[in-house]
N, C-alpha and C. Protein backbone atom coordinates (compact mmCIF):
# COMPACT_ATOMS: atom_id res chain seq x y z
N UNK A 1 150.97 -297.21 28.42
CA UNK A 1 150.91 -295.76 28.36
C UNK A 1 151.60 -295.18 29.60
N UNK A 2 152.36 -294.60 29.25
CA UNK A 2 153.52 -293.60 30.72
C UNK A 2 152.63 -292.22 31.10
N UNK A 3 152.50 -292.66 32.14
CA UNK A 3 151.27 -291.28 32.66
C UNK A 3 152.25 -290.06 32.70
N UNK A 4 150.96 -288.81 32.81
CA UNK A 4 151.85 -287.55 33.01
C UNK A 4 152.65 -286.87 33.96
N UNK A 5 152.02 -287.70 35.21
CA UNK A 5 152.96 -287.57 36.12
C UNK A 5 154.31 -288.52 36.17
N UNK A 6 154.54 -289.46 35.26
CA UNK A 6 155.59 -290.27 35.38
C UNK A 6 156.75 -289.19 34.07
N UNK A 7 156.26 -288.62 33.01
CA UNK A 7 157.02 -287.59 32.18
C UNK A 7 157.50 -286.33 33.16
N UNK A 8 156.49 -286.02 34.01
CA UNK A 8 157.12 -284.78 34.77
C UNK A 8 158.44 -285.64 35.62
N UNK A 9 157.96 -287.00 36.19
CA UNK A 9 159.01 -287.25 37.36
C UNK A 9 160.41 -287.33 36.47
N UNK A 10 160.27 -287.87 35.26
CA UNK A 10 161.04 -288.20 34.73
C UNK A 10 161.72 -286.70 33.82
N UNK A 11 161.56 -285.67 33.37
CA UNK A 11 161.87 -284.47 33.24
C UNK A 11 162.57 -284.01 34.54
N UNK A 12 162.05 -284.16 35.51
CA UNK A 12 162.60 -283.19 36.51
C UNK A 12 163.88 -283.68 36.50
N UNK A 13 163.99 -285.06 36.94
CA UNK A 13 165.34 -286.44 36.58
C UNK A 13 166.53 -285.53 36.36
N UNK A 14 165.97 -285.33 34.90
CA UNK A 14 166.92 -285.14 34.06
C UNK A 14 167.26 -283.96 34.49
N UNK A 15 166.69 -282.74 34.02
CA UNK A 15 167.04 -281.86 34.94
C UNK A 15 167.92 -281.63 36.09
N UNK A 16 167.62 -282.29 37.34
CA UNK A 16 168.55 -282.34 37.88
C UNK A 16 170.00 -282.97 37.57
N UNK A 17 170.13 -283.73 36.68
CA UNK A 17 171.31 -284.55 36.42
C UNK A 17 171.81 -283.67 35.61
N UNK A 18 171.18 -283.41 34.24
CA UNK A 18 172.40 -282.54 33.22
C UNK A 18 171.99 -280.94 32.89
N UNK A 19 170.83 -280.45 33.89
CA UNK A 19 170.81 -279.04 34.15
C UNK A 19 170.19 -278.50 32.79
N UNK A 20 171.15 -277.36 32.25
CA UNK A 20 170.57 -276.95 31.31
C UNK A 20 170.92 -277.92 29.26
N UNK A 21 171.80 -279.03 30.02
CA UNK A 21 171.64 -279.86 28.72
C UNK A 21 171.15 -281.10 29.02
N UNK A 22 169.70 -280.80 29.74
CA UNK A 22 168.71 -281.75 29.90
C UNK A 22 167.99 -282.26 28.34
N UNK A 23 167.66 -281.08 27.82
CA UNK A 23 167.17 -281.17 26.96
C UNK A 23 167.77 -281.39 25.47
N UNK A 24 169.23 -281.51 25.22
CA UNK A 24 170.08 -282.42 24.39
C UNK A 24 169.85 -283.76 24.72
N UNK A 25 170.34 -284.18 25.48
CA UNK A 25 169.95 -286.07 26.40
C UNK A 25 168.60 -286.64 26.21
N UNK A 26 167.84 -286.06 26.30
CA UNK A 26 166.13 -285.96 26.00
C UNK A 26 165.88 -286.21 24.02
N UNK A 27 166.79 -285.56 24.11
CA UNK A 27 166.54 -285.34 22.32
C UNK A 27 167.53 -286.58 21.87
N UNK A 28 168.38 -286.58 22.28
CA UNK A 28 169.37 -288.09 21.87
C UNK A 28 169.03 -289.02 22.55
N UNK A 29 168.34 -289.59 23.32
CA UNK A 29 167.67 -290.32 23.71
C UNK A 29 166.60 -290.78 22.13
N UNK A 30 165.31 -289.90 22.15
CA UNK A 30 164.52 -290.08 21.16
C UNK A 30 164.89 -290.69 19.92
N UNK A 31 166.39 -289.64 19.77
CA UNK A 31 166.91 -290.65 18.22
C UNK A 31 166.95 -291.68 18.67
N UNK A 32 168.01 -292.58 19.55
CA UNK A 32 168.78 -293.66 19.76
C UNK A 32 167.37 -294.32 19.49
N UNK A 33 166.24 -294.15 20.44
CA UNK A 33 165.04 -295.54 20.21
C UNK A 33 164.26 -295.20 18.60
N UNK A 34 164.41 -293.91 17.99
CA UNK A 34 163.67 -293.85 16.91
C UNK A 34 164.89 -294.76 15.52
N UNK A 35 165.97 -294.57 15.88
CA UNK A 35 166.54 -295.12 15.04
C UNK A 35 166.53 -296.94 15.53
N UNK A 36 166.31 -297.43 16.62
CA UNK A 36 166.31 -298.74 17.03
C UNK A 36 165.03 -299.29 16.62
N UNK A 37 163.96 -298.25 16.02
CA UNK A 37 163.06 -298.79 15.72
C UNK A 37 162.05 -298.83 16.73
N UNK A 38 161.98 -298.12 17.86
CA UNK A 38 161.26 -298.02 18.83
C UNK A 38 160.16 -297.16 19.36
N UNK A 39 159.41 -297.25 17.90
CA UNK A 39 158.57 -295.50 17.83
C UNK A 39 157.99 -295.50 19.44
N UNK A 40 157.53 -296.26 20.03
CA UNK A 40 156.88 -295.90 21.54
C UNK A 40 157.37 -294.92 22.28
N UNK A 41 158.71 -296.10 22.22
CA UNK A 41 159.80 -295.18 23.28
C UNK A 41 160.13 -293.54 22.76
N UNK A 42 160.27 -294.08 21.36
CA UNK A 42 160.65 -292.35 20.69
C UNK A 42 159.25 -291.24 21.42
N UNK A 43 158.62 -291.93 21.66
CA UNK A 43 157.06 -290.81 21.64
C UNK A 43 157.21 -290.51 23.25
N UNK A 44 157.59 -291.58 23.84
CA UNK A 44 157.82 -291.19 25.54
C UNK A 44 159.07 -290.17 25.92
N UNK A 45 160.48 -290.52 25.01
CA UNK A 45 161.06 -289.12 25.26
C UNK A 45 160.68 -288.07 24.82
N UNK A 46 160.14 -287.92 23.14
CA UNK A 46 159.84 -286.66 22.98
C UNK A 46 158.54 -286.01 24.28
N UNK A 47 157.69 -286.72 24.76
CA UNK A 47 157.10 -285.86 25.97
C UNK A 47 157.73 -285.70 26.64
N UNK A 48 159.04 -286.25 27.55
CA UNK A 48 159.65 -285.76 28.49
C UNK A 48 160.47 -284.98 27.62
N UNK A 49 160.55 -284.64 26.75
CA UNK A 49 161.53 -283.32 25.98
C UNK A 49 160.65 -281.96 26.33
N UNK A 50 159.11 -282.43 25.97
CA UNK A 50 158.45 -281.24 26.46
C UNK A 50 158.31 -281.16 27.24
N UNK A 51 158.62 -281.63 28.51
CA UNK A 51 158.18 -281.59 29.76
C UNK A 51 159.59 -281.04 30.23
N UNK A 52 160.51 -281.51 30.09
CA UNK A 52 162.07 -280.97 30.31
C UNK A 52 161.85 -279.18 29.60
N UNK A 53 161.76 -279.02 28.37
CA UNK A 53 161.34 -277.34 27.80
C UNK A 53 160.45 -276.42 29.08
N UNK A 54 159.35 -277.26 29.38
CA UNK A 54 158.45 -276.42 29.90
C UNK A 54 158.89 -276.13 31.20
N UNK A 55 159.23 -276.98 32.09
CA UNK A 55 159.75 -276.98 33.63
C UNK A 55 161.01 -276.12 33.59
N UNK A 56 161.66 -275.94 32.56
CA UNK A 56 162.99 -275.01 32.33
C UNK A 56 162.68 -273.56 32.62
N UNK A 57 161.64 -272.99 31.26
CA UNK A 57 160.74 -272.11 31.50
C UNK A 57 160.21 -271.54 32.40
N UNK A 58 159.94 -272.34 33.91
CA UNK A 58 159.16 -272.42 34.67
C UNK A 58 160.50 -271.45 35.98
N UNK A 59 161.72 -272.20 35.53
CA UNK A 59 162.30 -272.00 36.67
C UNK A 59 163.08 -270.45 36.12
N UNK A 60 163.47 -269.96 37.28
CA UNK A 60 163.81 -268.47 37.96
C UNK A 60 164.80 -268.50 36.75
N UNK A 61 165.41 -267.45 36.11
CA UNK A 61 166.32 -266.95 35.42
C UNK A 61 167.92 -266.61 35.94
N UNK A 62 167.68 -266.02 36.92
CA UNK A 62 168.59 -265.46 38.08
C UNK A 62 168.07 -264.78 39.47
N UNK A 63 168.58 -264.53 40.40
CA UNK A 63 168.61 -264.33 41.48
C UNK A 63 167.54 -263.01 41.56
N UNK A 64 166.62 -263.07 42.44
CA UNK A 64 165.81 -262.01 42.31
C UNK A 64 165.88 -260.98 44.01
N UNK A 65 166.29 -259.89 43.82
CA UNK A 65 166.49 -259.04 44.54
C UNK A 65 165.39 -258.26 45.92
């Protein structure tokens, strides 16, 4: 079981690497192991998909005055 703090570390990851198409990579990820037959893994990206959505959310829009 991948704890919740290991989905956030791993969201933020991504995040920093492909920004706002964190959450494409996250989602093609999930296929690649759901189609390999890897429901686990499929279930560990889709939480870091939500965890990538929510931390997005979280952050500033633009520059605040």
């Amino acid at each position: 079981m991948t704890s919740e703090k290991d989905i956030y570390r791993s969201a933020k990851l991504l995040i920093d690497q492909h920004g706002e198409d964190a959450t494409t990579h996250a989602s093609m990820r999930a296929d690649e192991l759901l189609e390999a037959g890897d429901i686990d893994g499929e279930r560990v990206w889709l939480r870091i998909l939500d965890a990538v959505r929510e931390l997005q959310n979280l952050e500033p829009a633009g520059r605040l005055h």
